[in-house]
Protein backbone atom coordinates (compact mmCIF):
# COMPACT_ATOMS: atom_id res chain seq x y z
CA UNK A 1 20.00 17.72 42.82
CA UNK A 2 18.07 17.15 46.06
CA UNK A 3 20.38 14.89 47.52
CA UNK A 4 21.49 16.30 50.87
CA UNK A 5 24.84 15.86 52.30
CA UNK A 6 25.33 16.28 56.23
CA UNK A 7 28.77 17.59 57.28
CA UNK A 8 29.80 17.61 61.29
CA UNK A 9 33.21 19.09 62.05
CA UNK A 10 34.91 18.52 65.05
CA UNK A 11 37.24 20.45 66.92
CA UNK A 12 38.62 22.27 70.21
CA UNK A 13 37.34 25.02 73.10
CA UNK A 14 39.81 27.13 73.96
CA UNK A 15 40.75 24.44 77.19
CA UNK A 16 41.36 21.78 74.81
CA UNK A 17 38.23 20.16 75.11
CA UNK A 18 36.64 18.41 72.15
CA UNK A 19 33.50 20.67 70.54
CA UNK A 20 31.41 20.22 67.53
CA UNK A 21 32.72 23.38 64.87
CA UNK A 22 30.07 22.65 62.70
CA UNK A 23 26.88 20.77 61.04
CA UNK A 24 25.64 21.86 58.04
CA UNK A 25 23.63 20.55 55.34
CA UNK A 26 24.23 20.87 51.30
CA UNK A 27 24.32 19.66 47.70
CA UNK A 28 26.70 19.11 45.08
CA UNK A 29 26.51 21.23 42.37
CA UNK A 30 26.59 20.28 38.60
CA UNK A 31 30.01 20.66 37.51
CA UNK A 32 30.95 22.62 33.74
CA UNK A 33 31.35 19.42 31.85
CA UNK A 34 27.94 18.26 33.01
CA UNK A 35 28.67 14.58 33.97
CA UNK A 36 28.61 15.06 37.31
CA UNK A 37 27.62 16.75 40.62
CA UNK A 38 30.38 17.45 43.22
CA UNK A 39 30.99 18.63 46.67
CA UNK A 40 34.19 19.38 48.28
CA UNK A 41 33.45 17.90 51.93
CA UNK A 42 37.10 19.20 53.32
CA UNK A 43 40.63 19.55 52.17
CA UNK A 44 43.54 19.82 53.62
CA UNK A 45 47.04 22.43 52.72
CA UNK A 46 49.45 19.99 53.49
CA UNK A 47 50.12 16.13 54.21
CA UNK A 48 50.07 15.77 57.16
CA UNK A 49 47.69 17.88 57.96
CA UNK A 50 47.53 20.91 60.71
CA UNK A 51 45.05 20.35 63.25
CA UNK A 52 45.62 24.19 64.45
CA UNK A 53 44.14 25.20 61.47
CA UNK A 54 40.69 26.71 61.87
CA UNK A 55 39.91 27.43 58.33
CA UNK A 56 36.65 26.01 56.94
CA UNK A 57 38.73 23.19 54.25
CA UNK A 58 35.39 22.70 52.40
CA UNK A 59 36.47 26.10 51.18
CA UNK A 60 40.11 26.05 49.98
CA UNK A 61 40.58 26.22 46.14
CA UNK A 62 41.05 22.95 45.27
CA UNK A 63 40.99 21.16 41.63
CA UNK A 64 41.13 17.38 40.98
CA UNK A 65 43.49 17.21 43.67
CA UNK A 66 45.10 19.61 46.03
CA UNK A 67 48.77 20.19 45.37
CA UNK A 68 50.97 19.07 49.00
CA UNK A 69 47.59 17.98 50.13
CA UNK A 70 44.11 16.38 50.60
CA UNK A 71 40.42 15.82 49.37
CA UNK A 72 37.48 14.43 50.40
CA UNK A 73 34.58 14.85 48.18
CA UNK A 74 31.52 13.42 47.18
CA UNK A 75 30.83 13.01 43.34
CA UNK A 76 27.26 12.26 41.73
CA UNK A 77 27.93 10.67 38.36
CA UNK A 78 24.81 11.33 35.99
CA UNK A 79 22.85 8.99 34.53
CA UNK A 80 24.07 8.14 31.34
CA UNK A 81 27.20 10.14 31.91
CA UNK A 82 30.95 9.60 31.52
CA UNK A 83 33.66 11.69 32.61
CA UNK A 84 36.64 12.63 30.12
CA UNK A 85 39.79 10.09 30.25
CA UNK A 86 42.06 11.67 33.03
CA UNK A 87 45.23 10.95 35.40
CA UNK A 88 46.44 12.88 38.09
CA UNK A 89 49.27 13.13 40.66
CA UNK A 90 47.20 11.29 43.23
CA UNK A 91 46.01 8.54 45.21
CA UNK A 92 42.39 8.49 45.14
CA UNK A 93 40.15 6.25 47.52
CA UNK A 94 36.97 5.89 45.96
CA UNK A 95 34.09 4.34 48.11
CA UNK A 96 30.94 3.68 46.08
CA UNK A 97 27.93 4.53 48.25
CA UNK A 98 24.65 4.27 45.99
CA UNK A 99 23.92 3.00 42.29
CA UNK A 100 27.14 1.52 39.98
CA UNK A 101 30.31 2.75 37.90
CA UNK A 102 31.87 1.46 34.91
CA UNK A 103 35.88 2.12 35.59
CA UNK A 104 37.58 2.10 32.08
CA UNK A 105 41.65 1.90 32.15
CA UNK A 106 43.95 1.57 29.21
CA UNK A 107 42.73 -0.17 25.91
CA UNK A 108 39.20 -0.25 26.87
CA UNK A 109 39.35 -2.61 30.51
CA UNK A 110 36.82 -1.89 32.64
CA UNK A 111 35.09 -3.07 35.96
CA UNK A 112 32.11 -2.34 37.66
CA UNK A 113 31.53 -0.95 40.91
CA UNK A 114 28.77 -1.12 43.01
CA UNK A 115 27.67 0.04 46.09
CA UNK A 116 29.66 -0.89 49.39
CA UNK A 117 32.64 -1.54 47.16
CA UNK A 118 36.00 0.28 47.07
CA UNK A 119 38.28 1.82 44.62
CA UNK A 120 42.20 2.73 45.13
CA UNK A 121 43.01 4.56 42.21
CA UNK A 122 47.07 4.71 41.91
CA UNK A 123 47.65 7.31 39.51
CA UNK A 124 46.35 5.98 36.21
CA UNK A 125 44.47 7.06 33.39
CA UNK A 126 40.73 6.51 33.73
CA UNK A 127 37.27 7.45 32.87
CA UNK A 128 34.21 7.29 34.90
CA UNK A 129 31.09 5.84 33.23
CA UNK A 130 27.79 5.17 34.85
CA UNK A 131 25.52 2.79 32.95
CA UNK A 132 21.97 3.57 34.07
CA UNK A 133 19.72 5.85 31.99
CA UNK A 134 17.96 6.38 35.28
CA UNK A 135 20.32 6.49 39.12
CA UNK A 136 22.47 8.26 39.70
CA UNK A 137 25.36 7.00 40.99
CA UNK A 138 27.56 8.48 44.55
CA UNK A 139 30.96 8.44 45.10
CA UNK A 140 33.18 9.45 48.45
CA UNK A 141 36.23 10.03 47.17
CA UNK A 142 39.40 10.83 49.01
CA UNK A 143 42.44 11.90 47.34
CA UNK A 144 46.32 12.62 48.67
CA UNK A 145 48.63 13.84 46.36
CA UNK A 146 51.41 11.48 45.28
CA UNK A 147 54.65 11.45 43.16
CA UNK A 148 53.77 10.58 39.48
CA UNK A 149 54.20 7.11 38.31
CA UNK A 150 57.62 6.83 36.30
CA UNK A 151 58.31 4.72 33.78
CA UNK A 152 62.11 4.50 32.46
CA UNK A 153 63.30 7.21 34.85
CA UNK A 154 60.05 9.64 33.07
CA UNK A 155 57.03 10.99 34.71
CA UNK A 156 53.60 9.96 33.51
CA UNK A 157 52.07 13.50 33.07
CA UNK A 158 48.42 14.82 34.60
CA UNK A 159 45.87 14.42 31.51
CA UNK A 160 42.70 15.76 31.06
CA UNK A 161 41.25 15.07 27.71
């Protein structure tokens, strides 16, 4: 993809002073559906999260979300691409950072989202859609798990269509 992401990770010596972990450089990587490039930046077990944990959390196995936890990715929609209609047990904080994004809901409502402006995803069903033939368009996501939406005392389920 040739677009580079930078990662510096912060941390602790042994007396508790404040250290750089690590800075590394690398790229998302076209995901099996083929609408999209992704990289999982870091993720955390649990919410809140365990600062004594020394584990590299760009490395946990993590899906959409991260069950009792966190993700911060970034996501590269394709030109011309659009994601499935999906919905997951999450709050999702979507920043968008270069080119634009359709965001369809429900019954065919959509917005568009361009760069500098922000997305707080609560749990609904959506699809990701970007309209150029040529940019791509980059997403930082962030995404906590949260308790499904109910409606009359029932769960919305997790869809992926």
């Amino acid at each position: 993809m040739e677009i580079k992401i930078r990662r510096i990770v912060t941390g602790h010596s042994t007396e508790g002073k404040a250290i750089f972990s690590s800075d590394d450089v690398f790229e998302p990587l076209i995901i099996p559906t083929g609408d999209a490039a992704m990289a999982t930046i870091w993720s955390t077990l649990t919410v809140p999260s365990d600062c004594n944990d020394e584990s590299d959390g760009r490395f946990n196995d993590v899906g959409t979300t991260l069950s009792g936890g966190s993700v911060i990715r970034i996501v590269d929609m394709l030109p011309g691409a659009s994601s499935p209609m999906h919905r997951s047990n999450s709050i999702d904080y979507g920043v968008v950072l270069s080119g634009t994004i359709e965001l369809e809901l429900d019954d065919h409502q959509f917005k568009t989202v361009g760069p500098q402006e922000i997305i707080v995803q609560r749990g609904t069903i959506h699809k990701w859609r970007n309209p150029s033939t040529t940019d791509i368009c980059r997403i930082l996501f962030v995404l906590i798990e949260a308790k499904p939406f109910k409606i009359n005392g029932k769960c919305l389920p997790e869809v992926m269509e």
